[in-house]
Protein backbone atom coordinates (compact mmCIF):
# COMPACT_ATOMS: atom_id res chain seq x y z
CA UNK A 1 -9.45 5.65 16.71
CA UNK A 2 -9.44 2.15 15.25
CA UNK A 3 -8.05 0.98 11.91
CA UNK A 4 -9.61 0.54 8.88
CA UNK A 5 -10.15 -3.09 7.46
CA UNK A 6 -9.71 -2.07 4.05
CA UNK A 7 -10.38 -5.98 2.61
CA UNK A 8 -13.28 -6.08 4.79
CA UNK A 9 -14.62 -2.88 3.67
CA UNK A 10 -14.04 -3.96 -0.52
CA UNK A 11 -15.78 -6.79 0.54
CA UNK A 12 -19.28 -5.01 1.92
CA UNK A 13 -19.18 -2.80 -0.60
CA UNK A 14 -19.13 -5.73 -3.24
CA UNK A 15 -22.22 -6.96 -1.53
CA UNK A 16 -23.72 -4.40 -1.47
CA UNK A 17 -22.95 -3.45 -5.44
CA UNK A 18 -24.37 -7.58 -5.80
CA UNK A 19 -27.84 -6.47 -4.21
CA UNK A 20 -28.12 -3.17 -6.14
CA UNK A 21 -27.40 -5.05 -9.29
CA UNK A 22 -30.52 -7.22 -7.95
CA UNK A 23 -32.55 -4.10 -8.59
CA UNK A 24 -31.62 -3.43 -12.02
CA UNK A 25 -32.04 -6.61 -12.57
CA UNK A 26 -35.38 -6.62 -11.71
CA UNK A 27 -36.07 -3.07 -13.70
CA UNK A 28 -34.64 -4.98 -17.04
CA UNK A 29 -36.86 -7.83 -16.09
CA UNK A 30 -34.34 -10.23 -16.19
CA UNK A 31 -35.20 -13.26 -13.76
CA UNK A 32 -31.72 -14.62 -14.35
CA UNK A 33 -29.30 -11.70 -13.61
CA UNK A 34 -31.73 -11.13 -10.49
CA UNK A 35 -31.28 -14.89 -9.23
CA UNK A 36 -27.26 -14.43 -10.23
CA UNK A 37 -27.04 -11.22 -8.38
CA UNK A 38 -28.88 -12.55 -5.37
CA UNK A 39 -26.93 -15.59 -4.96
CA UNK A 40 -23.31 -13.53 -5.53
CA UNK A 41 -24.23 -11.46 -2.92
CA UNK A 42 -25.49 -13.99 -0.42
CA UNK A 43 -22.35 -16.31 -1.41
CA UNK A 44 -20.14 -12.82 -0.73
CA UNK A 45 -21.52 -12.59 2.43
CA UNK A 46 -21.04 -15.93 3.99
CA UNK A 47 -17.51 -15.81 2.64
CA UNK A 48 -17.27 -12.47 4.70
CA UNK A 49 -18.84 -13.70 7.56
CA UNK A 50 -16.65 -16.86 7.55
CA UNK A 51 -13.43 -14.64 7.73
CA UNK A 52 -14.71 -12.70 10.23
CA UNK A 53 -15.39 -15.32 12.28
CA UNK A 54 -11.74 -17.46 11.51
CA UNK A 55 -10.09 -14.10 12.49
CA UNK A 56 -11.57 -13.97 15.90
């Protein structure tokens, strides 16, 4: 059974919190925590993403 990547994991889950903050954003009606949230999340992402790839 392989190890957890517990940083990793944090790190999805903060995206993933970023694009379901995009929703409520979008239920308040607020343009500008929905363009916030959806560039955190995209910016978390490529930061995860460029780990992933410097560890390999």
């Amino acid at each position: 059974m392989k190890k957890i990547n517990v940083p990793m994991l944090l790190l999805a889950t903060l995206v993933i919190l970023m694009f379901v903050a995009v929703g409520v954003a979008i239920a308040f009606r607020n343009i500008w925590l929905v363009l916030l949230f959806l560039l955190l999340g995209f910016a978390i992402m490529g930061f995860g993403l460029s780990l992933k790839k410097k560890k390999k």
